[in-house]
C-alpha atoms as a PDB file:
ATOM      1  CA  UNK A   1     223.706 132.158  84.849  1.00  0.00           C
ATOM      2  CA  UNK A   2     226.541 130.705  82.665  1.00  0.00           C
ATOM      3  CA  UNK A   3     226.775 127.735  84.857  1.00  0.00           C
ATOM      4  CA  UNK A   4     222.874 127.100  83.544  1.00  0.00           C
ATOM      5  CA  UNK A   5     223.177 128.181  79.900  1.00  0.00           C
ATOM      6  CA  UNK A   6     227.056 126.911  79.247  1.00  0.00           C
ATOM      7  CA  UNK A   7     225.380 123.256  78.921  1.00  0.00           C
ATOM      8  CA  UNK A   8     222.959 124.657  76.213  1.00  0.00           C
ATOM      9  CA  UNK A   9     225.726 126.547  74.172  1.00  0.00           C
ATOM     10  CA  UNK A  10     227.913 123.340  74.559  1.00  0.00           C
ATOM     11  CA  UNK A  11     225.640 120.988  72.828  1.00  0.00           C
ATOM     12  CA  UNK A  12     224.961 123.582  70.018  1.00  0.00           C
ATOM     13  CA  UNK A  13     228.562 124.025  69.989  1.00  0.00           C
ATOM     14  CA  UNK A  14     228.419 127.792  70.094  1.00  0.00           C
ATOM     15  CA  UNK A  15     227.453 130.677  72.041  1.00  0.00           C
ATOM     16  CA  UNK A  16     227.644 133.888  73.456  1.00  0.00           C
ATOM     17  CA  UNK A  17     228.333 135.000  77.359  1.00  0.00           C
ATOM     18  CA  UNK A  18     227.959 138.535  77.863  1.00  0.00           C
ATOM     19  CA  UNK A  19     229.050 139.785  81.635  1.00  0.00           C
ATOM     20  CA  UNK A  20     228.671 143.201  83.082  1.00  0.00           C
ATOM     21  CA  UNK A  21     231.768 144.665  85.144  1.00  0.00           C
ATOM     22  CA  UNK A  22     232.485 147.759  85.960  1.00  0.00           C
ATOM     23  CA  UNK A  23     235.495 150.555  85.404  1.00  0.00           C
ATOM     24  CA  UNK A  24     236.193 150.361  88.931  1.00  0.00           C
ATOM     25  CA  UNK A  25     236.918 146.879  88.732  1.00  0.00           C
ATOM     26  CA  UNK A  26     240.206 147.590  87.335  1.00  0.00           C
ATOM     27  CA  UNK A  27     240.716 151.006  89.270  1.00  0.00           C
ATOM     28  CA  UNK A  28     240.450 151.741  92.706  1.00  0.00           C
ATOM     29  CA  UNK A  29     238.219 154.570  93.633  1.00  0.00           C
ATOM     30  CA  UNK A  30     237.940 155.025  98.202  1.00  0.00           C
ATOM     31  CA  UNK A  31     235.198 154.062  99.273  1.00  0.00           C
ATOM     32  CA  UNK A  32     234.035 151.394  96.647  1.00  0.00           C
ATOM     33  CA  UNK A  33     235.703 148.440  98.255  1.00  0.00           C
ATOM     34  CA  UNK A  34     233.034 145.864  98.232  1.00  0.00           C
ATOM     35  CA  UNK A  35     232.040 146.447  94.510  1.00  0.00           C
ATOM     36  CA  UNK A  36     234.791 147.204  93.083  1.00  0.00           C
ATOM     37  CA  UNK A  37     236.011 143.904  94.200  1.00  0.00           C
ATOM     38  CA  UNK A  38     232.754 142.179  92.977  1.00  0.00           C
ATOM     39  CA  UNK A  39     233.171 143.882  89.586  1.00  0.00           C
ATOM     40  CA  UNK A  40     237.301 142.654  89.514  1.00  0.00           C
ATOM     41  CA  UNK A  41     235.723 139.114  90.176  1.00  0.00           C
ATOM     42  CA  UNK A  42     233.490 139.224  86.873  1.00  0.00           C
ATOM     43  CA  UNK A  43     236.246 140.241  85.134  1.00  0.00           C
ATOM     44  CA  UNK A  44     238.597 137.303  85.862  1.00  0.00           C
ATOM     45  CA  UNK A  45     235.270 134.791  85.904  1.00  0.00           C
ATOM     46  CA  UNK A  46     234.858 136.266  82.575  1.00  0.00           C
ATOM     47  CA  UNK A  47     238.410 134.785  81.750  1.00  0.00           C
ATOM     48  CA  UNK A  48     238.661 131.939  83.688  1.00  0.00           C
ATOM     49  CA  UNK A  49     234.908 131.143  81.227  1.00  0.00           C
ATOM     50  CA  UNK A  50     236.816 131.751  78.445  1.00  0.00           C
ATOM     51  CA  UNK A  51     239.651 129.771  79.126  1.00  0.00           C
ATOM     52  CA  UNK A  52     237.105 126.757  80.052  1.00  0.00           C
ATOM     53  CA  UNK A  53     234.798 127.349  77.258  1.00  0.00           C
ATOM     54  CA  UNK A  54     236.546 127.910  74.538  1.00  0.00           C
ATOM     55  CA  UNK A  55     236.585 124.461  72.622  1.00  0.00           C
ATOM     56  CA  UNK A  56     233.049 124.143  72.273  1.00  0.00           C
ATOM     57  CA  UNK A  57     233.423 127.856  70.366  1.00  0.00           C
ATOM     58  CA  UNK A  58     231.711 129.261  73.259  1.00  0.00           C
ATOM     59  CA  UNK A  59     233.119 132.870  73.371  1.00  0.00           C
ATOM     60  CA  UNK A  60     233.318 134.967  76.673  1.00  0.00           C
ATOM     61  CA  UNK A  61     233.509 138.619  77.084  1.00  0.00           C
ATOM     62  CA  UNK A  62     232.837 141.411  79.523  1.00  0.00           C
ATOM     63  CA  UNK A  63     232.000 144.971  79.349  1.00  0.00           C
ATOM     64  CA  UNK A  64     232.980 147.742  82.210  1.00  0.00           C
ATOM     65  CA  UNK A  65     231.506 150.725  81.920  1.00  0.00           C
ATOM     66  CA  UNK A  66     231.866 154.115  83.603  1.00  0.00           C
ATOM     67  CA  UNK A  67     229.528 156.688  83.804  1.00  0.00           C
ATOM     68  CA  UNK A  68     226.520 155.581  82.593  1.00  0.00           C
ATOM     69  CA  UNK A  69     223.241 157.988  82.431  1.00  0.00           C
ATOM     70  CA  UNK A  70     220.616 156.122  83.669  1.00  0.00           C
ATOM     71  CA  UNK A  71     217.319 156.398  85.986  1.00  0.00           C
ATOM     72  CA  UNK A  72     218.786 153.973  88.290  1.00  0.00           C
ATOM     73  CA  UNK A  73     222.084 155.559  88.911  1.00  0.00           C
ATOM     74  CA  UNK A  74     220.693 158.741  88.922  1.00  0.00           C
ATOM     75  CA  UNK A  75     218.143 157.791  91.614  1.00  0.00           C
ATOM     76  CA  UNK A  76     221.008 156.164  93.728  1.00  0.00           C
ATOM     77  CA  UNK A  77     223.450 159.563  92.902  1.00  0.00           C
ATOM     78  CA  UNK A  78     220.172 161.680  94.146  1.00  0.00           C
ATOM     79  CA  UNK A  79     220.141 160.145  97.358  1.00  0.00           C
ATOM     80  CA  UNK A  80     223.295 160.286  98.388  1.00  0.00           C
ATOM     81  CA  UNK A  81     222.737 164.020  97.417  1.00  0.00           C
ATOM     82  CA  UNK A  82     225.995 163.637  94.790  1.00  0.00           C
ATOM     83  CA  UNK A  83     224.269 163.452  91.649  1.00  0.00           C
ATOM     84  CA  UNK A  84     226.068 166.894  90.587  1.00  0.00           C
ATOM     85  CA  UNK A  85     229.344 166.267  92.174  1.00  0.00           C
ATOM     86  CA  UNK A  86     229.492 162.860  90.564  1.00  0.00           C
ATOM     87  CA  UNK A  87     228.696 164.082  86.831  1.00  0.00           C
ATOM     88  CA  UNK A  88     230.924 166.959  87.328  1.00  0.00           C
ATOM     89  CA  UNK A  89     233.759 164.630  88.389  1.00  0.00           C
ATOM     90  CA  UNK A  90     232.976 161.493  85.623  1.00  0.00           C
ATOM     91  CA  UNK A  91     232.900 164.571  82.983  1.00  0.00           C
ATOM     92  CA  UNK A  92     236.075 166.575  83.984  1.00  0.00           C
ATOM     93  CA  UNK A  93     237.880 162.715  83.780  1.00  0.00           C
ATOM     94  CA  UNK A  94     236.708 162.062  80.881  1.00  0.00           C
ATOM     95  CA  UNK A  95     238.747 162.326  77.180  1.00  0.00           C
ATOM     96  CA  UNK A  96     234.917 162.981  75.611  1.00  0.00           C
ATOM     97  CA  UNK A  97     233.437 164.899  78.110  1.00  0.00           C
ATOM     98  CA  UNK A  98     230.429 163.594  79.120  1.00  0.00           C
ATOM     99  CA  UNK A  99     228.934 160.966  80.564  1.00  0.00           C
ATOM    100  CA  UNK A 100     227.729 157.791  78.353  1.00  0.00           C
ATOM    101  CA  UNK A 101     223.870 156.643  77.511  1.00  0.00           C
ATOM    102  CA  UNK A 102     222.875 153.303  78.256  1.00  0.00           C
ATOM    103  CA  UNK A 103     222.359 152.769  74.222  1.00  0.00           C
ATOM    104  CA  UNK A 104     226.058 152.537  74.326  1.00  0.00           C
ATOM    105  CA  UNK A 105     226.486 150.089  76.408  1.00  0.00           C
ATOM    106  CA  UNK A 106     223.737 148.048  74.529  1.00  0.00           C
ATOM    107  CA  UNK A 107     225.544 148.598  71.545  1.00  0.00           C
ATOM    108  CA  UNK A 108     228.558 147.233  72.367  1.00  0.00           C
ATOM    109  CA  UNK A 109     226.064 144.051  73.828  1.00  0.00           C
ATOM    110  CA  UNK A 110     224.915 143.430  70.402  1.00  0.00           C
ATOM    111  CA  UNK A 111     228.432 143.659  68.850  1.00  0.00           C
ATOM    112  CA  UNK A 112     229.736 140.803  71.564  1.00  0.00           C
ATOM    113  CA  UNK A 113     227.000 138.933  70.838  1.00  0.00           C
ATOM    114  CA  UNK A 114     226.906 139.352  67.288  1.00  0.00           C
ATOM    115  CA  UNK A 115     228.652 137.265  64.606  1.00  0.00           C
ATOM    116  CA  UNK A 116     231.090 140.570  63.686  1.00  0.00           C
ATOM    117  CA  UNK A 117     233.739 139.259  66.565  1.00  0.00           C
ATOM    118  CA  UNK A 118     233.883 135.352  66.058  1.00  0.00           C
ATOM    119  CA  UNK A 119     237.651 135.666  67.807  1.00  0.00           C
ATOM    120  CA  UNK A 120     237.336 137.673  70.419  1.00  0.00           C
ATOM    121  CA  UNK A 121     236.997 135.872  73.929  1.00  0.00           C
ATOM    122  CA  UNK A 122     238.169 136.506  77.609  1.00  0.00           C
ATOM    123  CA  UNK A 123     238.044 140.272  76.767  1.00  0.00           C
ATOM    124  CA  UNK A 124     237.242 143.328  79.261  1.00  0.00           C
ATOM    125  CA  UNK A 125     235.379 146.218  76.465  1.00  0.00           C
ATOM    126  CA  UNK A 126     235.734 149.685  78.586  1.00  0.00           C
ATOM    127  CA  UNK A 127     233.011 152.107  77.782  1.00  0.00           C
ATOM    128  CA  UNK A 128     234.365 154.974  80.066  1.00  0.00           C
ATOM    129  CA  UNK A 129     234.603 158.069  77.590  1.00  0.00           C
ATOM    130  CA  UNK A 130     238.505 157.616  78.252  1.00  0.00           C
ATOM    131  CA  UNK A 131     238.191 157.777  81.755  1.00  0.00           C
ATOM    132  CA  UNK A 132     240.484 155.149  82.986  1.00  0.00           C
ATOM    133  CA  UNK A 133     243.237 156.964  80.570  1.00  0.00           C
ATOM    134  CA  UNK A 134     243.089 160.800  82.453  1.00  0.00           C
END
């Protein structure tokens, strides 16, 4: 997608790239191998952008969330019959708690691409509950 919009932003001279990640891309979890290194890839694309983007004050960020509540997740958690086990484990790791809401996660979208954080670029935003810290 940024390869396709980048040309856009360029000739406005401004712009916004938003990428999605993931906690585990900067943890490793067993069994997660193939995603986890996917996610560690958006992270460093999402540098690598920012790096290459950054003179036409196009600004670059990603977000990696943890637990996220949502119908997706929860349908793929159901299946694999660990919906329970998984919350129980996310919670018990977590500094809040709980597990997060999808209007987080938005939140934090609208902030990045917002005018409220004209210098921020090539960053990684964790929305984990202070998972990654337990």
């Amino acid at each position: 997608m940024a390869k396709y919009i980048a040309p856009i932003m360029k000739k406005q001279n401004s712009g916004s790239i938003i990428n999605m990640a993931s906690v585990v891309g900067s943890v490793a979890i067993s069994n997660t191998v193939i995603y986890s290194s996917t996610k560690s890839a958006i992270i460093q694309l999402t540098r690598e952008l920012a790096l290459g983007l950054g003179s036409f004050n196009i600004r670059v960020n990603s977000i990696s969330p943890g637990r996220i509540e949502s119908p997706l997740g929860d349908e793929q958690a159901n299946m694999l019959g660990l919906a329970r086990i998984f919350d129980d484990v996310f919670i018990e790791a977590s500094c809040l708690k709980r597990v997060g809401q999808a209007e987080e996660v938005a939140n934090t979208v609208v902030f990045l691409a917002s005018d409220l954080c004209p210098f921020m670029t090539g960053a990684d935003l964790v929305i984990d509950g202070g998972t990654m810290i337990m």
